[in-house]
Protein backbone atom coordinates (compact mmCIF):
# COMPACT_ATOMS: atom_id res chain seq x y z
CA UNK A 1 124.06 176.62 5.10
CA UNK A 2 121.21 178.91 5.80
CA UNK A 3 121.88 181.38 3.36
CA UNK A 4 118.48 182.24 2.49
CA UNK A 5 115.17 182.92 5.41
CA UNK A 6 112.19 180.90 4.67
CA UNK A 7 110.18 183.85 3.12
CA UNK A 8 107.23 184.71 4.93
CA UNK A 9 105.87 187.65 2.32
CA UNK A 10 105.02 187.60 -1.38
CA UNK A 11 108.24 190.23 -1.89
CA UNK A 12 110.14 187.86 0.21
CA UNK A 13 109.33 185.05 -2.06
CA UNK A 14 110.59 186.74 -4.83
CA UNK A 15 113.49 188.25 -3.49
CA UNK A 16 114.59 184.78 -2.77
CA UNK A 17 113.61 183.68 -6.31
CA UNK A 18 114.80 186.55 -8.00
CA UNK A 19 115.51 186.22 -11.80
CA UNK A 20 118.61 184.94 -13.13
CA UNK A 21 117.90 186.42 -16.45
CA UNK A 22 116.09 189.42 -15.25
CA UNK A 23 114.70 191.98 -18.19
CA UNK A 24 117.28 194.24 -19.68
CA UNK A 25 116.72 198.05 -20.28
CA UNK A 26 116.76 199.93 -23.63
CA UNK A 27 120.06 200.25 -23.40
CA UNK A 28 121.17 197.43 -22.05
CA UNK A 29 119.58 196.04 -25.47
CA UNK A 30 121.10 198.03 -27.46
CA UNK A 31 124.63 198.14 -26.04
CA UNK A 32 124.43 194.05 -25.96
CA UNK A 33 122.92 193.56 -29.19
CA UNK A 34 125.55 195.79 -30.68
CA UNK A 35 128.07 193.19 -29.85
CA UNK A 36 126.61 190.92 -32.65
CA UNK A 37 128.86 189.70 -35.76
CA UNK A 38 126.11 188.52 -37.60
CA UNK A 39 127.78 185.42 -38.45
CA UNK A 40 126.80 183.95 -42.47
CA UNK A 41 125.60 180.40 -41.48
CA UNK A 42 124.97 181.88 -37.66
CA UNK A 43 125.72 178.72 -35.60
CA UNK A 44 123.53 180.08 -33.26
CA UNK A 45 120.90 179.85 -35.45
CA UNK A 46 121.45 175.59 -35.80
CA UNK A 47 121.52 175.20 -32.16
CA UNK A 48 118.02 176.64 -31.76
CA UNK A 49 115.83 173.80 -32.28
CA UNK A 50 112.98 176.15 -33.51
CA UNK A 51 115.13 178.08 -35.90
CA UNK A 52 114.86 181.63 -34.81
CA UNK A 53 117.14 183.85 -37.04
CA UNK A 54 118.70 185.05 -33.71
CA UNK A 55 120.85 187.34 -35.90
CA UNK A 56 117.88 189.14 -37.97
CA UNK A 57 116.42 190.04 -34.64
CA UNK A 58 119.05 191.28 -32.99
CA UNK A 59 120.13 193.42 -35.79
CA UNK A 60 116.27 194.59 -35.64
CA UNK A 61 116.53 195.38 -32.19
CA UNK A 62 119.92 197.08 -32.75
CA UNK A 63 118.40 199.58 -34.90
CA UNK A 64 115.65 200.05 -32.93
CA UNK A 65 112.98 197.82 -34.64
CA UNK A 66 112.07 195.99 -30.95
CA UNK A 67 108.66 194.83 -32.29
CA UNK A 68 110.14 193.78 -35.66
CA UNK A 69 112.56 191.57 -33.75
CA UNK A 70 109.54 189.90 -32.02
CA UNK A 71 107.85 189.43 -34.65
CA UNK A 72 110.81 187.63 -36.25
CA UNK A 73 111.41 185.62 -33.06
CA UNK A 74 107.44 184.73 -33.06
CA UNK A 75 106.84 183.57 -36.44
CA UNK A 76 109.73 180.71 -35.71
CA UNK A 77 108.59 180.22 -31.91
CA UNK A 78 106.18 181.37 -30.62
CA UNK A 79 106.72 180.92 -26.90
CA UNK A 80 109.61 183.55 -27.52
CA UNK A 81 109.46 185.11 -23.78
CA UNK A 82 109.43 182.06 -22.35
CA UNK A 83 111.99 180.58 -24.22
CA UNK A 84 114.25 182.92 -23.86
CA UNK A 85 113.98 182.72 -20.20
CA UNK A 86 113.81 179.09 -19.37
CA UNK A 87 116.16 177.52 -21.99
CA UNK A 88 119.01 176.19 -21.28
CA UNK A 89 120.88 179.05 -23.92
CA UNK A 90 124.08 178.27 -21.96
CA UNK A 91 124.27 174.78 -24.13
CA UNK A 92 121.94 176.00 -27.01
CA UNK A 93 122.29 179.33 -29.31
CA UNK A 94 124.99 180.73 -26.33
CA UNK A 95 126.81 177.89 -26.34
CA UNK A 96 127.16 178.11 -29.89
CA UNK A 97 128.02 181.69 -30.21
CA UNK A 98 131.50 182.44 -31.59
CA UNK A 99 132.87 184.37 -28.94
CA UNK A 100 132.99 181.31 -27.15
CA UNK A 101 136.45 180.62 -29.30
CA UNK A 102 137.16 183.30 -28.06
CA UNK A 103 137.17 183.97 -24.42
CA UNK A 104 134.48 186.55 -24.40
CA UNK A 105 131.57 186.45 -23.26
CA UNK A 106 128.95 185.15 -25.61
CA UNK A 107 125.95 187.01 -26.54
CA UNK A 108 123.57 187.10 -24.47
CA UNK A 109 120.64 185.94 -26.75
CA UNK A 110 117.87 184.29 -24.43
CA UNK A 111 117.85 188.01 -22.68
CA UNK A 112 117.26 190.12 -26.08
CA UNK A 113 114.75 187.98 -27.21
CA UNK A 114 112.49 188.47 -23.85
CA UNK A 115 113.44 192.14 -23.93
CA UNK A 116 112.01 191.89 -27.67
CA UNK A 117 109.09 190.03 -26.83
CA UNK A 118 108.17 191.38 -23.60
CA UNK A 119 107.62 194.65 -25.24
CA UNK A 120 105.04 193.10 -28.18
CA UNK A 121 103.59 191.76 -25.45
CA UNK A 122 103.00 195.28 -23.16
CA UNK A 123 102.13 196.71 -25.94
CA UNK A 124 99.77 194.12 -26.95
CA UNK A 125 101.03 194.47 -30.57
CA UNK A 126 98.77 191.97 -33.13
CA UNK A 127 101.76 190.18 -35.50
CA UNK A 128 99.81 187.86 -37.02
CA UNK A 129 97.44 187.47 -39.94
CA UNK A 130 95.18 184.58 -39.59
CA UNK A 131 93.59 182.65 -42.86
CA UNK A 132 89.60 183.11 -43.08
CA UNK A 133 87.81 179.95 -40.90
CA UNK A 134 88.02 176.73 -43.06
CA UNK A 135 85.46 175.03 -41.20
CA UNK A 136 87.66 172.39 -40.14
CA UNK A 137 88.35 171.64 -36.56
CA UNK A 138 90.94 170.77 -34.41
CA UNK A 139 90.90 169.57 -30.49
CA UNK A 140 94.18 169.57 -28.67
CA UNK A 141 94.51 167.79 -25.20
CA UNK A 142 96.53 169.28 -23.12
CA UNK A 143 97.68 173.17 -23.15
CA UNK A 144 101.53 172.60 -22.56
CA UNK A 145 103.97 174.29 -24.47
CA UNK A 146 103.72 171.47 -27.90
CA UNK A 147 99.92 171.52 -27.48
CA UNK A 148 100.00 175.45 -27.74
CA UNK A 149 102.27 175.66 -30.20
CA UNK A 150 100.27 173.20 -32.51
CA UNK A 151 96.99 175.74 -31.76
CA UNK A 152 98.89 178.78 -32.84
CA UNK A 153 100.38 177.19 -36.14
CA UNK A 154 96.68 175.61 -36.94
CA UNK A 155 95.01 178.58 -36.48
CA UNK A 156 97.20 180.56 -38.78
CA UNK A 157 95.61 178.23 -41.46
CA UNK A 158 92.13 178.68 -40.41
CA UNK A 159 91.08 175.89 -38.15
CA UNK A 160 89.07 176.32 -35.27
CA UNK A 161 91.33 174.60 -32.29
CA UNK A 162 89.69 174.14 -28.96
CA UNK A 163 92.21 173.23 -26.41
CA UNK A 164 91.17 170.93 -23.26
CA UNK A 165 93.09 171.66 -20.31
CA UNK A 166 92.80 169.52 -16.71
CA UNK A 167 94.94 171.88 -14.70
CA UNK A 168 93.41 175.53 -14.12
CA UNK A 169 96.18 177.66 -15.92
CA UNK A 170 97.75 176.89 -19.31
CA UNK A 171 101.35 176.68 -20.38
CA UNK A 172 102.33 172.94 -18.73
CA UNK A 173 105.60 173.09 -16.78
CA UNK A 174 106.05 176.76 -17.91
CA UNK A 175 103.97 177.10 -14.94
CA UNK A 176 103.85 174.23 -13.50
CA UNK A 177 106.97 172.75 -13.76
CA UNK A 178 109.63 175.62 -13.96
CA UNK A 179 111.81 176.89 -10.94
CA UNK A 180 110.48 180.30 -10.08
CA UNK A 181 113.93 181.82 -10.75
CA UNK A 182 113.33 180.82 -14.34
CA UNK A 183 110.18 182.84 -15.44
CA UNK A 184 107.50 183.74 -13.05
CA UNK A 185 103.93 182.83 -12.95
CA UNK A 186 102.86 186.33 -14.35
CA UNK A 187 105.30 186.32 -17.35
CA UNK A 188 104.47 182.53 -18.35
CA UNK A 189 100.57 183.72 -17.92
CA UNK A 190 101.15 187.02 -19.38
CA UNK A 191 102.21 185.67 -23.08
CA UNK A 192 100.02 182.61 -22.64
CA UNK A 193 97.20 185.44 -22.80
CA UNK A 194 98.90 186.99 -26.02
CA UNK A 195 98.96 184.52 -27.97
CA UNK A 196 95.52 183.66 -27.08
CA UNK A 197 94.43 187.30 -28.29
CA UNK A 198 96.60 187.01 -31.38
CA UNK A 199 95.44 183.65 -32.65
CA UNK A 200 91.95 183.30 -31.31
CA UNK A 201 91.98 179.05 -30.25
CA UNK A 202 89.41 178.03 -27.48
CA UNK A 203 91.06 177.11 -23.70
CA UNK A 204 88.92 174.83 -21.92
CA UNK A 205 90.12 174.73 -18.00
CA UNK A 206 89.63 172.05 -15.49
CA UNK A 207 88.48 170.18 -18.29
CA UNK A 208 90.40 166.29 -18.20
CA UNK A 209 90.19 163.81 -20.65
CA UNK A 210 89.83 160.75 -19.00
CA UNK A 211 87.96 158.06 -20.20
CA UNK A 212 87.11 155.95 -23.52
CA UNK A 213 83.82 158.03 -23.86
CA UNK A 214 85.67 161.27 -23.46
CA UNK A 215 87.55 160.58 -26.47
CA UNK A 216 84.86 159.14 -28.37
CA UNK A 217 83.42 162.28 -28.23
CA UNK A 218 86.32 164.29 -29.43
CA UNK A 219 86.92 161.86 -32.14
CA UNK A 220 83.07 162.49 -33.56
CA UNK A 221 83.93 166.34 -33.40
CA UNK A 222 86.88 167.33 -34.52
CA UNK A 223 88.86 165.99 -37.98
CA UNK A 224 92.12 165.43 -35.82
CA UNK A 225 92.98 165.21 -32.24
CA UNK A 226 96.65 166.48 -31.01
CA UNK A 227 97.85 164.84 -27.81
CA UNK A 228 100.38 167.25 -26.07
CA UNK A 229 99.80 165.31 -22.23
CA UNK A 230 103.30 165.39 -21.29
CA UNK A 231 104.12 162.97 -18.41
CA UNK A 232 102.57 162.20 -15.46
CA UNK A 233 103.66 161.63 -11.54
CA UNK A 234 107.25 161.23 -10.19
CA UNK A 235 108.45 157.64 -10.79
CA UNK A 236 108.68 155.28 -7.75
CA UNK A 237 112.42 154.29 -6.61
CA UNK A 238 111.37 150.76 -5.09
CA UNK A 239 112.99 151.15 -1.91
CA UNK A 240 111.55 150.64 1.87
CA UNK A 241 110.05 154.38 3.16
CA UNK A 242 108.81 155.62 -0.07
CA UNK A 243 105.75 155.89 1.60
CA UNK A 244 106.30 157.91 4.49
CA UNK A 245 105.27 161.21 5.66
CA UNK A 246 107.40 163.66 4.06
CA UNK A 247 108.69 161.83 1.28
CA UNK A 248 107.16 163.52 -1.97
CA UNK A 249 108.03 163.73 -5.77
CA UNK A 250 110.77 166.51 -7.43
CA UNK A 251 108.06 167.37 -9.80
CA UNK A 252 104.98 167.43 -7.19
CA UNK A 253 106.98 170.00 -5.12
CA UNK A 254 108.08 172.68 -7.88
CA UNK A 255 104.02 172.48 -8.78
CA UNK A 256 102.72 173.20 -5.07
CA UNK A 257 105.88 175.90 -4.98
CA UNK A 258 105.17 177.46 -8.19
CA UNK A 259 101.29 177.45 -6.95
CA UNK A 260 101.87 178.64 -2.83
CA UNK A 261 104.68 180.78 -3.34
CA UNK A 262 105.50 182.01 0.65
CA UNK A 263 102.86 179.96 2.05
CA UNK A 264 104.50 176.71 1.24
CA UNK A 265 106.81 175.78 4.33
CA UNK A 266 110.19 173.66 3.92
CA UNK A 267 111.74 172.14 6.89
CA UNK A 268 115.58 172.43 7.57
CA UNK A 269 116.99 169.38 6.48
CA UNK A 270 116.58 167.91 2.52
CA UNK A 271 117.80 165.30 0.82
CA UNK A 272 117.07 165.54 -3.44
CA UNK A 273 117.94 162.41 -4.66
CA UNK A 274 118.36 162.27 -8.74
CA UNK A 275 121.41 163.21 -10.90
CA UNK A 276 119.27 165.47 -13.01
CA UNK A 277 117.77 169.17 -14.19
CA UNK A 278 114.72 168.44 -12.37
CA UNK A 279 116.92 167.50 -9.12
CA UNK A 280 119.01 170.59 -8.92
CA UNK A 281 115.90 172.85 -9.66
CA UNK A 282 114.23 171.03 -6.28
CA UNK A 283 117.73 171.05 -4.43
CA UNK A 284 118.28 175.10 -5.32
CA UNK A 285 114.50 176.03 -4.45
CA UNK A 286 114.48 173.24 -0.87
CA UNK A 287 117.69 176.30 -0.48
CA UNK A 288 116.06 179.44 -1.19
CA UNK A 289 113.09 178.22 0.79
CA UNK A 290 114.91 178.25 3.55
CA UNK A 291 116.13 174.64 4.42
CA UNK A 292 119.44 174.99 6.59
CA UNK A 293 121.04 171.75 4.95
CA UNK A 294 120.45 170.62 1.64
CA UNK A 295 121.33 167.60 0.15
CA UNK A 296 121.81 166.19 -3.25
CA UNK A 297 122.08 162.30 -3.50
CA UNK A 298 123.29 160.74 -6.55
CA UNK A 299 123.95 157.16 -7.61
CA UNK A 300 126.90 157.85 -10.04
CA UNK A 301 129.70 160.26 -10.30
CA UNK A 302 129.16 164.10 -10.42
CA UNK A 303 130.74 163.50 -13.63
CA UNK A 304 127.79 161.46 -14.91
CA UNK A 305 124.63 163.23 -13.83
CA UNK A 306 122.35 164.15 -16.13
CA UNK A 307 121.92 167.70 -15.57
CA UNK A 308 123.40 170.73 -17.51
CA UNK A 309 126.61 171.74 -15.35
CA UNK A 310 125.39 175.29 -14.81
CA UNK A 311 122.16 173.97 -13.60
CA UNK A 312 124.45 172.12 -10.92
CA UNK A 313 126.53 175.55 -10.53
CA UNK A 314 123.23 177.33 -9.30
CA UNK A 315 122.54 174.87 -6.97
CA UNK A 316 126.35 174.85 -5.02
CA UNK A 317 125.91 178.38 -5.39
CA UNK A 318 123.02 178.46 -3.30
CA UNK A 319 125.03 176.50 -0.48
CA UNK A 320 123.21 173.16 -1.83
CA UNK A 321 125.98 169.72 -0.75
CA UNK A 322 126.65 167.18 -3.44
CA UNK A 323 126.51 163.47 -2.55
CA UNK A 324 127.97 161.58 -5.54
CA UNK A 325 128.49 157.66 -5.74
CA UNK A 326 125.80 156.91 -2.97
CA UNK A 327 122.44 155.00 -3.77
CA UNK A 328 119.47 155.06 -1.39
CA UNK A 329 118.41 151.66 0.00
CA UNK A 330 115.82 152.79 2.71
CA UNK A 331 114.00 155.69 3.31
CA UNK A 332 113.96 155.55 7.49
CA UNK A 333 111.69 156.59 10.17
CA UNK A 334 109.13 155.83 12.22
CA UNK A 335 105.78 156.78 9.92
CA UNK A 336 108.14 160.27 9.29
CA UNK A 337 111.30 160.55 7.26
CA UNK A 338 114.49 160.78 9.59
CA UNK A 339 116.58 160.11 7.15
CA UNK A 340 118.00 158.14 4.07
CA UNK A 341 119.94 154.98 3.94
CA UNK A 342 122.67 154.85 1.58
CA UNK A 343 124.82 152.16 0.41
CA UNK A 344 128.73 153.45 -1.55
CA UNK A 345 128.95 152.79 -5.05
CA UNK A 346 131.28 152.36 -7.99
CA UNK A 347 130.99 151.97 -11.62
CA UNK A 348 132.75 149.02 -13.53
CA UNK A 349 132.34 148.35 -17.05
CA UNK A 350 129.56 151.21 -17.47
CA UNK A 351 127.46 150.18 -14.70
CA UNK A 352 126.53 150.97 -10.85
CA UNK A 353 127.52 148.11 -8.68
CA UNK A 354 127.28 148.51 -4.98
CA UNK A 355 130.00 148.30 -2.20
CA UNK A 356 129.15 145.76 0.46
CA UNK A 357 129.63 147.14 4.32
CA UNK A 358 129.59 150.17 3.13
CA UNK A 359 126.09 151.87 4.35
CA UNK A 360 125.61 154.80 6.10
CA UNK A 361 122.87 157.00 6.70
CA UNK A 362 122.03 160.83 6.38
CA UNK A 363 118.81 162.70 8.67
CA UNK A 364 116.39 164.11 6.59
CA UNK A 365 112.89 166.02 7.62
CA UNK A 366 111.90 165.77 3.73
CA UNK A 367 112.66 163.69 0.91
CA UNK A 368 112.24 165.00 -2.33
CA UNK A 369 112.82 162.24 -5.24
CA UNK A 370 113.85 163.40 -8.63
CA UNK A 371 113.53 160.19 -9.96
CA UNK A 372 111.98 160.54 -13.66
CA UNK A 373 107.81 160.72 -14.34
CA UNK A 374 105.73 157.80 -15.46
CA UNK A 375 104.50 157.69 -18.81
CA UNK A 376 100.13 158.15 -18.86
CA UNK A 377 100.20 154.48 -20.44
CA UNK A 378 96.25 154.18 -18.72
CA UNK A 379 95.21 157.02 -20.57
CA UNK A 380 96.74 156.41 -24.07
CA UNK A 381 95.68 152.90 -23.83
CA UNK A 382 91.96 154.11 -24.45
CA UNK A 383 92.86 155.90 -27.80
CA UNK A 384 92.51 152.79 -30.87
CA UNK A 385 95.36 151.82 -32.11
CA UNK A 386 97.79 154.20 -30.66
CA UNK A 387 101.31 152.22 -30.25
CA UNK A 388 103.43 152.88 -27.80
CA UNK A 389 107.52 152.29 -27.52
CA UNK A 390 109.23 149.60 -24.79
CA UNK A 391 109.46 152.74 -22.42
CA UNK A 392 105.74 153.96 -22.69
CA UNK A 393 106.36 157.07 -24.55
CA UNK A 394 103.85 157.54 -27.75
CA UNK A 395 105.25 156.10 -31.41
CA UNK A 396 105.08 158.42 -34.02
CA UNK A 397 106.42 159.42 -37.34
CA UNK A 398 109.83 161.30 -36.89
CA UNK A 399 108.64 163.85 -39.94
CA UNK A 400 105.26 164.09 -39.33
CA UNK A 401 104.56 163.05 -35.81
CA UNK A 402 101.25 161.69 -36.95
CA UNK A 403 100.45 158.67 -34.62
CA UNK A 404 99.54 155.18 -35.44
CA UNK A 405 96.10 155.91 -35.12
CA UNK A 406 96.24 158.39 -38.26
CA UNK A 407 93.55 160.79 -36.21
CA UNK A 408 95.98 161.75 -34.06
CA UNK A 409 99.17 163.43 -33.88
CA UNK A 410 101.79 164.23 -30.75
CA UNK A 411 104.62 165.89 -29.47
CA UNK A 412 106.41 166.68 -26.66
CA UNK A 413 107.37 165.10 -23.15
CA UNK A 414 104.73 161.94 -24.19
CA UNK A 415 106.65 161.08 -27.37
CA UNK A 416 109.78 162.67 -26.15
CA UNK A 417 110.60 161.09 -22.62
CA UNK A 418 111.27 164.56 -21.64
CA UNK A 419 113.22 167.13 -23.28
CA UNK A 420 113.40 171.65 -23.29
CA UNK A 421 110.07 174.14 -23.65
CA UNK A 422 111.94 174.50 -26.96
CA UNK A 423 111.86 171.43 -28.77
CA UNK A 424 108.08 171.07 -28.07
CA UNK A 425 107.17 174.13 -29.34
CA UNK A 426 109.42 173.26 -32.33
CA UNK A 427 107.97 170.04 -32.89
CA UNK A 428 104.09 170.98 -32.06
CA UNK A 429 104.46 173.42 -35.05
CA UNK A 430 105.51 170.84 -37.17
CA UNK A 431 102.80 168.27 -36.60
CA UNK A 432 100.61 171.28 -37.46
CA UNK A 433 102.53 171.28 -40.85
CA UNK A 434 101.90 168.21 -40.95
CA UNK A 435 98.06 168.17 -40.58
CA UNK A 436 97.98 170.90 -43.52
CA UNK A 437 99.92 168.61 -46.11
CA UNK A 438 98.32 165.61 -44.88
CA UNK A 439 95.80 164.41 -47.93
């Protein structure tokens, strides 16, 4: 494969990464956004889980109204930039463009709305009005895309939020969690420090909630208490070798990537096993790091895998191998991965049944497992009376997302299992709207 040298620079890094919705040019944005029908009933519009009138803005930036177009995509989400970079548009508001019907190319909507935004953003433009203080507070833990969200909407209404972060930078997987070809660390930091200019909530770094007397102290300060945690490590499999050197979680690696750019070394062989978004991101960037021979390992049928098909077009197109109807059964080596033991597989009446005699095993220097995360079940158990479902994740009400323990509300990967930037953001704001009507 080798198709990419393990960068050894900062510029290599990024030529390596380089953007796969880079930022267009005036013109670009105009040309493009001229292609707009402005459909009545835009189904664009209902695919985009946080409502943006996609065609109001591009008509604004059309006629040259770039920071009314922002301010249109802000007021319905308001991490627009990043939005518009890492959704997955292909499936959302582009996938439900017309010209799809039509075998033209669909407008390309995630692109104008980070040309809008990024230039509210340079221009550090203020869009927002916020209510006098009410002298109510609000503490949010954890400064992920829902958690943020929820700040921004609350302070619009004149709460004072104070936001307690463990990590050192905001923004959750934005930063964190995001393949570098996505968004970069500067944009996701960029409009993190926006919208903390525009709407004036409190960021406390390095700051974890952990234990029963660290809540008790938020619950004797502030009225209500959002919980935007997200999810925590990379699940186990529960095979022999998990613990061997060089064996590591999909999510653990895009964080010490996103964080050590050039200075993080991959070796040439990798084996990704998972069937889903998370998997190809760690198969494409094991690639573009430099790894001569990348595998992806899945259980099921190409098919059946869980990620979005152009998520598994990047990664081919990066020279990454697909492995498809092969489950691991041993992680080998002798205190270091050499490889992973695979047994054939086959589905029959909807589920994964094994074919005996038929193992065989592939070398490896690394194994990366995109396996799922496990739900922070220690830490929500300290929090009275806060239910959770049969798989861990946080019960709350669908229209409110108010928890069982009426203090608290939550959104995101913790009540979600996992789902886009997008539908935290949308569903952060509405908890907030929540708060405000709740008597």
């Amino acid at each position: 494969m080798a198709e990419f040298k393990a960068p050894n620079t900062d510029a290599e890094f990024e030529q390596n990464f380089a953007q796969i919705k880079p930022l267009m040019t005036d013109n670009q944005a105009y040309f493009e956004s001229s292609r707009c029908l402005f459909c009545y009933d835009a189904p664009c519009v209902n695919a985009c889980p946080t409502g943006i009138d996609i065609p109001l803005f591009i008509k604004q930036i059309h006629s040259k109204n770039t920071l009314g177009a922002a301010q249109t995509i802000y007021n319905s989400n308001v991490f627009g930039y990043a939005c518009g970079k890492v959704c997955p548009t292909e499936v959302l508001c582009e996938g439900a463009c017309v010209y799809n019907h039509q075998d033209v190319p669909a407008i390309e909507i995630g692109r104008l709305q980070t040309f809008a935004t990024d230039k509210a953003i340079r221009s550090n433009k203020t869009l927002f009005q916020l209510a006098p203080s009410n002298g109510r507070k609000a503490a949010v833990i954890g400064a992920g895309p829902a958690g943020i969200a929820f700040a921004c909407e609350m302070r619009i209404a004149g709460f004072d939020v104070e936001i307690f972060e463990a990590k050192e930078k905001p923004s959750g997987l934005t930063v964190y969690g995001v393949a570098p070809y996505k968004i970069t660390n500067k944009e996701a930091l960029d409009e993190m420090d926006y919208l903390q200019k525009q709407f004036g909530f409190t960021v406390h770094y390095s700051h974890p909630v952990t234990t029963e007397r660290d809540i008790q102290h938020l619950e004797s300060e502030f009225e209500v208490i959002f919980l935007g945690i997200g999810l925590g490590r990379t699940s186990e499999l529960g095979i022999p070798g998990e613990d061997k050197d060089g064996v590591q979680g999909a999510v653990e690696f895009v964080e010490t990537l996103r964080m050590g750019h050039h200075q993080i070394s991959v070796p040439k062989k990798v084996i990704v096993l998972g069937g889903g978004n998370t998997a190809m991101d760690a198969a494409s960037e094991s690639a573009r790091m430099g790894a001569e021979h990348v595998i992806l390992a899945y259980r099921r049928s190409k098919e059946d895998m869980g990620a979005y098909e152009f998520e598994y077009d990047l990664a081919k197109g990066v020279g990454v191998q697909g492995l498809f109807n092969a489950a691991p059964v041993e992680i080998t080596g002798n205190g270091k991965v050499t490889g992973v033991k695979f047994i054939r597989t086959h589905v029959v009446n909807g589920k994964v049944e094994t074919i005996a005699g038929s193992e065989f095993t592939e070398e490896a220097d690394w194994v990366i497992k995109a396996t799922g995360q496990a739900k922070r079940t220690d830490f929500l158990s300290l929090i009275s009376g806060l239910e959770r479902d049969s798989k861990g994740c946080i019960k709350v009400n669908p229209d409110t997302f108010q928890t069982t323990n009426p203090k608290y509300y939550a959104a995101g990967d913790a009540v979600s299992g996992g789902q886009e930037v997008v539908n935290a953001v949308a569903n952060g704001k509405k908890a907030a709207k929540a708060v405000m009507n709740y008597k």
